[in-house]
C-alpha atoms as a PDB file:
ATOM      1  CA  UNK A   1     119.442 -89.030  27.737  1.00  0.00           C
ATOM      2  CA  UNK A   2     118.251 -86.799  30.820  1.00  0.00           C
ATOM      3  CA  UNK A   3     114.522 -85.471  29.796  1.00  0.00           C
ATOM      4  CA  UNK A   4     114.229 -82.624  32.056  1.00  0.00           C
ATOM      5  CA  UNK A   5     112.087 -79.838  30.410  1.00  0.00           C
ATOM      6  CA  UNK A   6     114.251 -76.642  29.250  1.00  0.00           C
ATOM      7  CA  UNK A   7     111.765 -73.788  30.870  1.00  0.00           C
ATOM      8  CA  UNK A   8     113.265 -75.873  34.136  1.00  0.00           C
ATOM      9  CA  UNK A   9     116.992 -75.041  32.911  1.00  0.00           C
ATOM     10  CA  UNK A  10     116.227 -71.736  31.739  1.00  0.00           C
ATOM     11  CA  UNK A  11     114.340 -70.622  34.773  1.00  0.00           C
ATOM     12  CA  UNK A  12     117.901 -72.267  36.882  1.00  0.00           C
ATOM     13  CA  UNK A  13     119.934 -70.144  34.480  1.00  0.00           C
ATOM     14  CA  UNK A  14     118.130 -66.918  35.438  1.00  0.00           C
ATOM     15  CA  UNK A  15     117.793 -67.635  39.166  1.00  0.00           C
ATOM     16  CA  UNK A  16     122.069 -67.901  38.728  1.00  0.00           C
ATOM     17  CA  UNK A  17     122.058 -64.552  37.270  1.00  0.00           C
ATOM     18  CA  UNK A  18     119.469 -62.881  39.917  1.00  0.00           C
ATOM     19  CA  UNK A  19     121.736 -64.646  43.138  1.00  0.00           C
ATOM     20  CA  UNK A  20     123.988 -62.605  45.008  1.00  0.00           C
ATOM     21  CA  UNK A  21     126.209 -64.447  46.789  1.00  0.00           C
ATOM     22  CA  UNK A  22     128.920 -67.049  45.442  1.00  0.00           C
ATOM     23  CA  UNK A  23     127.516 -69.718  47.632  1.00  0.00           C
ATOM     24  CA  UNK A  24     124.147 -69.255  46.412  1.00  0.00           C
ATOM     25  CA  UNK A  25     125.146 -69.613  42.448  1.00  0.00           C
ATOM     26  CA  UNK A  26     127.493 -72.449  43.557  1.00  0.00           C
ATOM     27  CA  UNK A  27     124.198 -74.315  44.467  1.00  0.00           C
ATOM     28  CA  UNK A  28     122.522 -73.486  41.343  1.00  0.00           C
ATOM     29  CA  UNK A  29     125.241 -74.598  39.472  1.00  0.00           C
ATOM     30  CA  UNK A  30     125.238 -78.027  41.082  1.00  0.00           C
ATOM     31  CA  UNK A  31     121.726 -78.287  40.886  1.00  0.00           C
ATOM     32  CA  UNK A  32     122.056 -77.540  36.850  1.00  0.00           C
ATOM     33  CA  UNK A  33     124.485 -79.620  36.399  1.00  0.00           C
ATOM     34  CA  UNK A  34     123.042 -82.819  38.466  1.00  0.00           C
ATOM     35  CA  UNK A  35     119.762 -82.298  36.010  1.00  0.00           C
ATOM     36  CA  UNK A  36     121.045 -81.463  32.477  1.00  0.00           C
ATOM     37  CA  UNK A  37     125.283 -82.800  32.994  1.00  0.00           C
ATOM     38  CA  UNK A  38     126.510 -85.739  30.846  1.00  0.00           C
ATOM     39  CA  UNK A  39     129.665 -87.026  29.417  1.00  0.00           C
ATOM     40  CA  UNK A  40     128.937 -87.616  25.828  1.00  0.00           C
ATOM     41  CA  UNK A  41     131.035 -87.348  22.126  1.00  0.00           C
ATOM     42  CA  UNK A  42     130.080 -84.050  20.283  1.00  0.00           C
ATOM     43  CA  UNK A  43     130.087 -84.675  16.757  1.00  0.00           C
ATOM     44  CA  UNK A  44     129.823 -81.701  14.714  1.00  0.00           C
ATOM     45  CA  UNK A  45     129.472 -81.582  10.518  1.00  0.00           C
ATOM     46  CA  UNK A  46     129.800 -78.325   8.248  1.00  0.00           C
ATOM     47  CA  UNK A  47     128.622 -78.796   4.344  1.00  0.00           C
ATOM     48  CA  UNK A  48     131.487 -76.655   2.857  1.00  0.00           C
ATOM     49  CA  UNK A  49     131.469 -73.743   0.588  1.00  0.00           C
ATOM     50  CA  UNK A  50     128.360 -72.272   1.484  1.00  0.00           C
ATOM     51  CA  UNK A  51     128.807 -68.276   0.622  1.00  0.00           C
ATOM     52  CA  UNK A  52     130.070 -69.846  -2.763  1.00  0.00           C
ATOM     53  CA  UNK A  53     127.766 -71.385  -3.849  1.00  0.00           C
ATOM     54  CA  UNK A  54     125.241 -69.467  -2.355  1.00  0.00           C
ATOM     55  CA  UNK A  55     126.555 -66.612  -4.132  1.00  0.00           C
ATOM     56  CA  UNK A  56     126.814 -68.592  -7.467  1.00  0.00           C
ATOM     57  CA  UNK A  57     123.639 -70.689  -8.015  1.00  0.00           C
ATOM     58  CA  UNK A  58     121.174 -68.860  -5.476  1.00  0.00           C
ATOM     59  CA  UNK A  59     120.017 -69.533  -1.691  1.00  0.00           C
ATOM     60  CA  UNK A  60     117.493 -72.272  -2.983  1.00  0.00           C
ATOM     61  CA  UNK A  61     119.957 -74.808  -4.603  1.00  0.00           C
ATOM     62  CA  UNK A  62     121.757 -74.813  -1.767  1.00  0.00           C
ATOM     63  CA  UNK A  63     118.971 -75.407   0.808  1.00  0.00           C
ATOM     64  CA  UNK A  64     118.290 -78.284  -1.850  1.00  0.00           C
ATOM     65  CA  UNK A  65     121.691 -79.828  -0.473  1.00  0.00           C
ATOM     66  CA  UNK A  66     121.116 -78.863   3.177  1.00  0.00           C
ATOM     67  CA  UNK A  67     117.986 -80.840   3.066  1.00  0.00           C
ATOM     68  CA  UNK A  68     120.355 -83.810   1.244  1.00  0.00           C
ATOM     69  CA  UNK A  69     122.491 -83.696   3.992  1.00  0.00           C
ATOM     70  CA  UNK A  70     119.944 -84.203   6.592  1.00  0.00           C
ATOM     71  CA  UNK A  71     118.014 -86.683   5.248  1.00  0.00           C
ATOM     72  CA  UNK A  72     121.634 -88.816   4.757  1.00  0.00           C
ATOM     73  CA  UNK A  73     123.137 -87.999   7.757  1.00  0.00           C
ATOM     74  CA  UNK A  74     120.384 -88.878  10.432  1.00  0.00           C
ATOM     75  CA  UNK A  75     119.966 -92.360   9.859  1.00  0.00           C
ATOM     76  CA  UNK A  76     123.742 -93.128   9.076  1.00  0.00           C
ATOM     77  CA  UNK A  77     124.174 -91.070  12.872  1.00  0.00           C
ATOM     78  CA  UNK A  78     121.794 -93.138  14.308  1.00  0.00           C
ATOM     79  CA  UNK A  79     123.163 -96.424  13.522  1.00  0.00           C
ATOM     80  CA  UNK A  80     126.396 -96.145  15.402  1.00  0.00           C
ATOM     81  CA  UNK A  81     124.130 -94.852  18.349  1.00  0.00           C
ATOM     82  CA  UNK A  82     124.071 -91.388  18.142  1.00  0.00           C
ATOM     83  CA  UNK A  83     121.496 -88.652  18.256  1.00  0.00           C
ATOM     84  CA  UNK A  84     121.051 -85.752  16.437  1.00  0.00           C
ATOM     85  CA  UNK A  85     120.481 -82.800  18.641  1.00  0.00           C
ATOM     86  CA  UNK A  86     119.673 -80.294  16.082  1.00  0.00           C
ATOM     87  CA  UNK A  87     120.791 -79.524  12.090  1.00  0.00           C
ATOM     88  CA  UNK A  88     121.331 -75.713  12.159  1.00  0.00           C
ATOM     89  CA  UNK A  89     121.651 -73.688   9.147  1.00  0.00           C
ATOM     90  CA  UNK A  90     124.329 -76.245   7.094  1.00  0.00           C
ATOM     91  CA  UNK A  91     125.184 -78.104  10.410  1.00  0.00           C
ATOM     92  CA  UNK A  92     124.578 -81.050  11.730  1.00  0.00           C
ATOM     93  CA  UNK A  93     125.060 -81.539  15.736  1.00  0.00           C
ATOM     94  CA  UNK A  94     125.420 -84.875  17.403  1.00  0.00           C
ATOM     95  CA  UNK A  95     125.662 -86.428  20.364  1.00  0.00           C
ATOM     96  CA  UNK A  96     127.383 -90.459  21.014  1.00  0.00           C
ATOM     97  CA  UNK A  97     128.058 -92.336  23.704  1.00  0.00           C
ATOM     98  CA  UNK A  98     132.015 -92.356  22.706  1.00  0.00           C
ATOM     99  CA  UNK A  99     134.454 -91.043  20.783  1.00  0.00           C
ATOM    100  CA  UNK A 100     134.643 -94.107  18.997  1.00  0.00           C
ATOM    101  CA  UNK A 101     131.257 -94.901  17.178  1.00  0.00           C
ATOM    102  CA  UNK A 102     131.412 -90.877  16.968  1.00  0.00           C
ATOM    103  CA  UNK A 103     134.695 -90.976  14.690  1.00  0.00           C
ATOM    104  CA  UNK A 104     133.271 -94.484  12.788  1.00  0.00           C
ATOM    105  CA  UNK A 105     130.004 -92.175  11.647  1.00  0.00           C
ATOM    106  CA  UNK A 106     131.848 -89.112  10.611  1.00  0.00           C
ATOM    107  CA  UNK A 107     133.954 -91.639   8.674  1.00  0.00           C
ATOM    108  CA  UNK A 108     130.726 -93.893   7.157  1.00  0.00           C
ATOM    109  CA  UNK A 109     129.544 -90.182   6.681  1.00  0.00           C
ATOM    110  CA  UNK A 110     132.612 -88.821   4.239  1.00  0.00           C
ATOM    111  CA  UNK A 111     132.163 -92.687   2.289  1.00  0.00           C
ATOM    112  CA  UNK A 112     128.412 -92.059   2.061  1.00  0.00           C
ATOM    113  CA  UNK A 113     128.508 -88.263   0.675  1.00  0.00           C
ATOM    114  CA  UNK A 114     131.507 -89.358  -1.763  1.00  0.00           C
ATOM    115  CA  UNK A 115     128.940 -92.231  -3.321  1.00  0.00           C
ATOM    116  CA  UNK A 116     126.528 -89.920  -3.287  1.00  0.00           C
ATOM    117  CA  UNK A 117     128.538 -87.155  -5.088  1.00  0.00           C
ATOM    118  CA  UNK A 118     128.818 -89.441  -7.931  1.00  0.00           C
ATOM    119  CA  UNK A 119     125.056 -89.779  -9.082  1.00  0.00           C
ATOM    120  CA  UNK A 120     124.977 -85.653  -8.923  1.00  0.00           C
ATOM    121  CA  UNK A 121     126.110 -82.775 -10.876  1.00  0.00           C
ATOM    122  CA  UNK A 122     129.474 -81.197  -9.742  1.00  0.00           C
ATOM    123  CA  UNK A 123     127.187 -77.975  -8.706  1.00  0.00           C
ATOM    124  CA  UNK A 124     124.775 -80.272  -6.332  1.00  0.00           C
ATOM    125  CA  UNK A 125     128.111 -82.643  -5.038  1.00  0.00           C
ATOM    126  CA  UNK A 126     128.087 -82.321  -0.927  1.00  0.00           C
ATOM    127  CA  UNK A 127     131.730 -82.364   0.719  1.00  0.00           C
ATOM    128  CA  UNK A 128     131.752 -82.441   4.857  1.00  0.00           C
ATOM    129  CA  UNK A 129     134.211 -81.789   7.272  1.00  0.00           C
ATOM    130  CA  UNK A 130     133.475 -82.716  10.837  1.00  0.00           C
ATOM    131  CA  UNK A 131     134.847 -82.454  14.646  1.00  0.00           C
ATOM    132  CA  UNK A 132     134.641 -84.300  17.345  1.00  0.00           C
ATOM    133  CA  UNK A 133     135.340 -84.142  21.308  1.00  0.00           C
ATOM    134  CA  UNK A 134     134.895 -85.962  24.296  1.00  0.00           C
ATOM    135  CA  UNK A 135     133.646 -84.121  27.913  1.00  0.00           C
ATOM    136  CA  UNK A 136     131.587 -83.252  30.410  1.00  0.00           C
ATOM    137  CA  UNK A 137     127.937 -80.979  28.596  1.00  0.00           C
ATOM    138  CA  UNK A 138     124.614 -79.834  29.529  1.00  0.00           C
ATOM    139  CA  UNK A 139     121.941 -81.611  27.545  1.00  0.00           C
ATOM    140  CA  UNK A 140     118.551 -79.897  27.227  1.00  0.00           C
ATOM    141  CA  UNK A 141     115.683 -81.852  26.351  1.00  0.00           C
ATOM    142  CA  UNK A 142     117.576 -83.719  23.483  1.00  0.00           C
ATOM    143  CA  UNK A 143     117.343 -80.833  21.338  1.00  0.00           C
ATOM    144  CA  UNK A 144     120.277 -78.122  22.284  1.00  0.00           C
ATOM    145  CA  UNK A 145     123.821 -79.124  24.320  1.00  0.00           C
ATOM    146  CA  UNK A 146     126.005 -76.654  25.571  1.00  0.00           C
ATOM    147  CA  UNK A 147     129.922 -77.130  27.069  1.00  0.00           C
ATOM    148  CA  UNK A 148     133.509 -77.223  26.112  1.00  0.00           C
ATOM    149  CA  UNK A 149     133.263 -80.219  24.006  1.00  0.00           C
ATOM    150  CA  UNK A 150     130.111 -78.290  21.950  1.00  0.00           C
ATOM    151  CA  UNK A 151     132.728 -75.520  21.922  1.00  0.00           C
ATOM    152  CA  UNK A 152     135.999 -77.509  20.453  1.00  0.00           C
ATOM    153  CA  UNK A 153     134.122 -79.870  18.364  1.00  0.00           C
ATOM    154  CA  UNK A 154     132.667 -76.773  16.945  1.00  0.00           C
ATOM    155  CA  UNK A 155     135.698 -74.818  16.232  1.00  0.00           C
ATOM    156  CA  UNK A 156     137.074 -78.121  14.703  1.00  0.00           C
ATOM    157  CA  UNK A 157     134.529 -79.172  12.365  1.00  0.00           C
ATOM    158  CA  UNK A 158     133.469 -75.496  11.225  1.00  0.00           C
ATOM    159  CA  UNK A 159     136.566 -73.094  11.664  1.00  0.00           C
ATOM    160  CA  UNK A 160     139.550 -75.734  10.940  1.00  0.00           C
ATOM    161  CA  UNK A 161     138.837 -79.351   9.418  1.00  0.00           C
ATOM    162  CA  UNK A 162     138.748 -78.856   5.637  1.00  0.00           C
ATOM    163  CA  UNK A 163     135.984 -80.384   2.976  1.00  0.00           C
ATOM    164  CA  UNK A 164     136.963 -84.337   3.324  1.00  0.00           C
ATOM    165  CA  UNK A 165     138.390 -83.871   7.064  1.00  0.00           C
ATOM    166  CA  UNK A 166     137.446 -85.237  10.066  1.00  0.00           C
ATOM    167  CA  UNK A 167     139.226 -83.622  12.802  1.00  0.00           C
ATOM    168  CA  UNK A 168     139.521 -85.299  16.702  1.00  0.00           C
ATOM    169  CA  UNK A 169     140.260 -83.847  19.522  1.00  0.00           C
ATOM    170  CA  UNK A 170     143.179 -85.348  22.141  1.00  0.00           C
ATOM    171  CA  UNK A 171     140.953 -85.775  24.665  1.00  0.00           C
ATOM    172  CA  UNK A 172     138.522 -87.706  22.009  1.00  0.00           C
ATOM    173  CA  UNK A 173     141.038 -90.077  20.705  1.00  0.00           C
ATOM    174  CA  UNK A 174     142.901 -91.147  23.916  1.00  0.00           C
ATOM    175  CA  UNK A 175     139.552 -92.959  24.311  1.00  0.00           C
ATOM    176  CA  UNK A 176     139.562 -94.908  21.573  1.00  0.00           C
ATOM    177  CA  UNK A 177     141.525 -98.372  21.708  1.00  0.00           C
ATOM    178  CA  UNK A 178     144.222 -99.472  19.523  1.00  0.00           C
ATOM    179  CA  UNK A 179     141.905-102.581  18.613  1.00  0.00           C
ATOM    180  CA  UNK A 180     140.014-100.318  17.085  1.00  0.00           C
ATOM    181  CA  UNK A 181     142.348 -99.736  14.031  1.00  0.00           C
ATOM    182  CA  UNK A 182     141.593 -95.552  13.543  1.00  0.00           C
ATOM    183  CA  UNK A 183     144.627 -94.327  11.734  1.00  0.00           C
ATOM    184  CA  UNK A 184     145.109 -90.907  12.124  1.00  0.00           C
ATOM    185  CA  UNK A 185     148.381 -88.611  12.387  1.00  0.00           C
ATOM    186  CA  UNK A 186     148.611 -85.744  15.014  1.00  0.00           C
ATOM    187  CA  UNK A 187     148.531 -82.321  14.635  1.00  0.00           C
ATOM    188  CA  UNK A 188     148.605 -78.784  16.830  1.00  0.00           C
ATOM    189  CA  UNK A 189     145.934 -76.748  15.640  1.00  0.00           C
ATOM    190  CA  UNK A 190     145.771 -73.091  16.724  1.00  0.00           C
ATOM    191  CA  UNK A 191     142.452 -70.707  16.558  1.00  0.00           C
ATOM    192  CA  UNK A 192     142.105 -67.419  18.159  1.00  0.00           C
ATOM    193  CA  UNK A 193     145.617 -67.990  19.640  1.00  0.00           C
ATOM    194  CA  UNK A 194     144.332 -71.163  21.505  1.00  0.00           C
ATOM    195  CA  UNK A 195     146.317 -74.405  20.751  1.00  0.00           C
ATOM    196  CA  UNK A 196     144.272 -77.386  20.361  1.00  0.00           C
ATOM    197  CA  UNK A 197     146.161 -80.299  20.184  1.00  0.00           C
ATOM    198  CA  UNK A 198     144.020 -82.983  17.854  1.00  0.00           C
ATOM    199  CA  UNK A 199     144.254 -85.560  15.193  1.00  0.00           C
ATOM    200  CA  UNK A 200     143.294 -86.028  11.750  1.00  0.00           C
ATOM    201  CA  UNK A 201     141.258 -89.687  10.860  1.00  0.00           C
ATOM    202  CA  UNK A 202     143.212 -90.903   8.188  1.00  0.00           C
ATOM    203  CA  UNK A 203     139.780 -93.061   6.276  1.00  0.00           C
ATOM    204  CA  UNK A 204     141.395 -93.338   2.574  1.00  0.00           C
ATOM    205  CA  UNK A 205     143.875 -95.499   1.119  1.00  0.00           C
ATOM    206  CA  UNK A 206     145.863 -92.322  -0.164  1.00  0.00           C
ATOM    207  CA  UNK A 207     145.973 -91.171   3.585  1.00  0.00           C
ATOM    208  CA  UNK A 208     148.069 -94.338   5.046  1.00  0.00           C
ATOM    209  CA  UNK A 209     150.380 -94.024   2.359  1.00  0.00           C
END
């Protein structure tokens, strides 16, 4: 991934803003975009129920499960060759290659947290949903991304998919090939009055039928 240093994309954002003249910020834009633009998969996870059980067993047992989370979901991320950009409060933000090895982790992901959830107490069980999307982003340094796909995948996996969900947008799953086998139904999700057509991974037995 690109490695250019983020003062050198902030300082480019804040020339944009100082620049009078559409021409001017036109170049800037270019010149951000030929540094810091990539087409990548945005994966995006959200540990459910957090005011909850916040609310009900205290902020420490749940940072107990955020720090579960990471230390699971890096390494199962990483071997379908993605990165993680950054966990953020009880996220977890990725970055693949494709859509494909994007929606094969979120699924090895739900299969690992249900195993998982059976060697803990219902009150320390972790449940996921997740949302993925496919486009052009800025990458900065390997540690923040910013875009449209950040955006969806975002509203997706946080706003929309349920605990046990993994949510994909159109644009995400027209790139995956039938060969692949990813059974999933369609749906037309709306948020803020925006319609975002996307599918849902179908990952269970109980799903297909």
């Amino acid at each position: 991934m690109n490695k250019r240093h983020e003062k050198y994309f902030y300082d480019l954002l804040l020339r944009f803003s100082q620049e009078s003249t559409p021409e001017a910020r036109r170049g800037i834009e270019k010149e951000i975009w030929a540094a810091f633009g990539m087409e990548q998969a945005v994966f995006v996870l959200d540990m459910s129920g957090f005011s909850l059980l916040t609310r009900k067993y205290g902020i420490i047992h749940y940072l107990s499960m955020v720090r579960r989370m990471q230390l699971i979901a890096q390494p199962i991320i990483e071997s379908y060759h993605g990165a993680v950009v950054k966990f953020e409060a009880d996220n977890c933000f990725a970055a693949f290659p494709d859509a494909l090895p994007a929606v094969q982790a979120a699924i090895a992901l739900q299969l690992a947290f249900s195993a998982s959830n059976l060697l803990t107490p219902d009150d320390l069980d972790i449940h996921i949903s997740c949302g993925i999307d496919y486009g052009k982003i800025l990458m900065v340094e390997d540690k923040d991304f910013f875009g449209e796909a950040v955006n969806k995948a975002s509203k997706l996996g946080e706003d929309i998919a349920a605990a046990g969900e993994i949510l994909v947008s159109r644009e995400a799953m027209q790139r995956i090939p039938p060969e692949a086998q990813i059974a999933s139904r369609e749906v037309n999700l709306s948020i803020a009055g925006i319609s975002i057509p996307a599918c849902v991974i179908q990952y269970q037995e109980k799903d297909a039928q």
